[in-house]
N, C-alpha and C. Protein backbone atom coordinates (compact mmCIF):
# COMPACT_ATOMS: atom_id res chain seq x y z
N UNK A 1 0.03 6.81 6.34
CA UNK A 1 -1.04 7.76 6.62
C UNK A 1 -2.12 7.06 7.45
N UNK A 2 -2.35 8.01 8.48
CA UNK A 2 -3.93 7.06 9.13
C UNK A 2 -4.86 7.00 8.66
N UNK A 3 -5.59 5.91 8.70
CA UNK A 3 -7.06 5.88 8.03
C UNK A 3 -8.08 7.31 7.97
N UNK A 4 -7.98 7.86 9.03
CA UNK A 4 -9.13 8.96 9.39
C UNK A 4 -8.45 9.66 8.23
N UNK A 5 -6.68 9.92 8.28
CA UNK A 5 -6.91 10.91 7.17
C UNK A 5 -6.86 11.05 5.93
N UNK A 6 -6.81 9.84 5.89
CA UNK A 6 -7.31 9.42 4.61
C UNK A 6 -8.51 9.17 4.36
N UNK A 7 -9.77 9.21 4.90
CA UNK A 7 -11.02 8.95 5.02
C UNK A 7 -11.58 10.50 4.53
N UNK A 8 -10.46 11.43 5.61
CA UNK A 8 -11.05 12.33 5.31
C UNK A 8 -10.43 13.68 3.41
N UNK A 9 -9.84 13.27 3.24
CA UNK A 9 -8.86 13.54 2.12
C UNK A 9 -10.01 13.74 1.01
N UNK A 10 -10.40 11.85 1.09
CA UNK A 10 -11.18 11.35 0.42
C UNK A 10 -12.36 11.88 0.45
N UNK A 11 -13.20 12.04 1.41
CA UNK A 11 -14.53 12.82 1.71
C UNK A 11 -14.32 14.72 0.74
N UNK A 12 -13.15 15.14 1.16
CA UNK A 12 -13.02 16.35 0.81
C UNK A 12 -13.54 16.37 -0.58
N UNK A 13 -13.00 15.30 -1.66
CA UNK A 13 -13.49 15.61 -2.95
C UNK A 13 -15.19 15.14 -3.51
N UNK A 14 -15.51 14.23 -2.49
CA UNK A 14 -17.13 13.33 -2.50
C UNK A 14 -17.79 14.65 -2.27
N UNK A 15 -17.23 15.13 -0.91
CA UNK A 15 -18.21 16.32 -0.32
C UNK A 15 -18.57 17.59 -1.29
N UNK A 16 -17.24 17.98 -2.36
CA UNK A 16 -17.27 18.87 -3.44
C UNK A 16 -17.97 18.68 -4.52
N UNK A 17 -18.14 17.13 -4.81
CA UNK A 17 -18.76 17.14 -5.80
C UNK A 17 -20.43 17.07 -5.72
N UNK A 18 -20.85 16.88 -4.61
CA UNK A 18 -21.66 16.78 -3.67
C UNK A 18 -22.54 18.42 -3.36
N UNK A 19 -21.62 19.15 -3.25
CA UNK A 19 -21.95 20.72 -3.28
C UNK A 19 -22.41 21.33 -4.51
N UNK A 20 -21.52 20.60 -5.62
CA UNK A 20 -21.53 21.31 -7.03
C UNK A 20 -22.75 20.71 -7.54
N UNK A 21 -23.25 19.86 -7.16
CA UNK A 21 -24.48 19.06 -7.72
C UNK A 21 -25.88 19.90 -6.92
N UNK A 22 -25.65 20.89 -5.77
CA UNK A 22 -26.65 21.52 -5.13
C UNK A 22 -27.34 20.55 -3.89
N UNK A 23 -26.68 19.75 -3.82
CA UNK A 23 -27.22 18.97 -2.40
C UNK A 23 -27.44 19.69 -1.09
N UNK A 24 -28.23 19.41 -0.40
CA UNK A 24 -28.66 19.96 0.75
C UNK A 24 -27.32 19.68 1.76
N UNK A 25 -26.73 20.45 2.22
CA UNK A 25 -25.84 20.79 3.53
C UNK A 25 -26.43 19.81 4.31
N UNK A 26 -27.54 19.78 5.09
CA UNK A 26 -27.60 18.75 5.66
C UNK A 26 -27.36 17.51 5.45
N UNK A 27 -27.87 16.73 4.28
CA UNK A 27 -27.82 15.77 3.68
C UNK A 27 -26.22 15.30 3.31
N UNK A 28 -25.23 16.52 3.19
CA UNK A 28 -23.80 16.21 2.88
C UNK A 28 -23.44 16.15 4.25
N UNK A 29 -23.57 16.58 5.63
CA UNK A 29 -23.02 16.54 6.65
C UNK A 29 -23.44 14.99 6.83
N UNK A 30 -24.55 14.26 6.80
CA UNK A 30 -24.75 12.94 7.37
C UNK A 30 -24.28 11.91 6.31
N UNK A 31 -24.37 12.22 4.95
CA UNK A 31 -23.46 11.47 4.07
C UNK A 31 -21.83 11.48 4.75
N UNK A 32 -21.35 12.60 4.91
CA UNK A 32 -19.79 12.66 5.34
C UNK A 32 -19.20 11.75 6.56
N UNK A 33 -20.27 12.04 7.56
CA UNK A 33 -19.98 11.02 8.57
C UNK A 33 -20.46 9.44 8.10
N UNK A 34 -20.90 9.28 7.68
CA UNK A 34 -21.49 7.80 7.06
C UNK A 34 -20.18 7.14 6.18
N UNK A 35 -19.71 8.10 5.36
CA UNK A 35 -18.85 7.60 4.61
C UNK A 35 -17.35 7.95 5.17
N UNK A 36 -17.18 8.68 5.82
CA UNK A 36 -15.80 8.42 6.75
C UNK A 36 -15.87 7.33 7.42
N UNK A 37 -16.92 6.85 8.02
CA UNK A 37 -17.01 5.85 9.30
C UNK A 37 -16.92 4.61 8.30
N UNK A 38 -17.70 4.47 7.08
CA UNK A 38 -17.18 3.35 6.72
C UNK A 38 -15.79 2.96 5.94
N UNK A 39 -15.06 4.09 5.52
CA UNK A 39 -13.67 4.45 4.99
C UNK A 39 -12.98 3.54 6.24
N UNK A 40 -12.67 4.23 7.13
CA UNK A 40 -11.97 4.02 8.10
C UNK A 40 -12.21 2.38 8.48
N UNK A 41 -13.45 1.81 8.89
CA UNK A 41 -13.76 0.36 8.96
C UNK A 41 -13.42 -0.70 7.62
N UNK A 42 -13.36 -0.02 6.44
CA UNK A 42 -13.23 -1.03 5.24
C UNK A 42 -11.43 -0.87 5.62
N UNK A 43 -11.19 0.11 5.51
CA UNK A 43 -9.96 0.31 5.66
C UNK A 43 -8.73 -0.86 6.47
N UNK A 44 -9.17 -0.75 7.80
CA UNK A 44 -8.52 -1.52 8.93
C UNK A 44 -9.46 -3.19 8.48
N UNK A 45 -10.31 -3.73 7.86
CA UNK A 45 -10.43 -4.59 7.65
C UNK A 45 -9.54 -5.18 6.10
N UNK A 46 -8.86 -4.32 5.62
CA UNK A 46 -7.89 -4.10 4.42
C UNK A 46 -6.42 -4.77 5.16
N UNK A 47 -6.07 -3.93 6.00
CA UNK A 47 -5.06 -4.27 6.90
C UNK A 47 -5.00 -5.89 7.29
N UNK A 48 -6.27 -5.98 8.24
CA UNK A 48 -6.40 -7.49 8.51
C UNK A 48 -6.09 -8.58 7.59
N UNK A 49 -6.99 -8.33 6.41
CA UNK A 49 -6.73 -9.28 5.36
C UNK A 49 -5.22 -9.39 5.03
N UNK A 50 -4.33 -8.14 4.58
CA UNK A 50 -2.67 -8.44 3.77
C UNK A 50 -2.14 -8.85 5.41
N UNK A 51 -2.88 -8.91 6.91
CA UNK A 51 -1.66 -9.43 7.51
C UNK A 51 -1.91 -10.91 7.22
N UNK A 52 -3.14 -11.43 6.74
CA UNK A 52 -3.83 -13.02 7.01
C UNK A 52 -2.73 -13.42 6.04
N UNK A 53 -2.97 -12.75 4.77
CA UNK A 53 -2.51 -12.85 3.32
C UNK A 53 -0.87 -13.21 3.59
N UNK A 54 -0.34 -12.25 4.49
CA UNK A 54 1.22 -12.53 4.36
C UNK A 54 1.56 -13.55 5.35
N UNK A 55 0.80 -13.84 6.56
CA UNK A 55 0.76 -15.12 7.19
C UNK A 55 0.47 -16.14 6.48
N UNK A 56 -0.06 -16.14 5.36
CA UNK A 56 -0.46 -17.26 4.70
C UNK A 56 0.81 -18.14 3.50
N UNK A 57 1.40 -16.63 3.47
CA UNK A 57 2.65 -16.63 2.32
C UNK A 57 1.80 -16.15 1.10
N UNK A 58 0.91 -15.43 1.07
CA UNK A 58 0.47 -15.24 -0.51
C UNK A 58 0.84 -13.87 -0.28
């Protein structure tokens, strides 16, 4: 699966619970992009590490 959509999968249930709590729409639109963008960056820095990891033999 690609990161984005999994970033975004993930956001779908943050963003719901996020609604149910009465948060401002605005405030969930700039949370959503904030936290996709860092999904996606922790993500591919996840990647990096198990390729270091399996170059390493661990």
């Amino acid at each position: 699966m690609k990161p984005e959509m999994l970033a975004a999968a993930h956001w779908a249930y943050v963003e719901s619970v996020l609604q149910l709590h009465g948060e401002d729409q605005g405030v969930i639109e700039k949370c959503g992009e904030h936290y996709k963008a860092a999904f996606v960056h922790g993500f591919k820095h996840g990647i990096e590490s198990l390729a270091e990891n399996s170059a390493d033999g661990e």
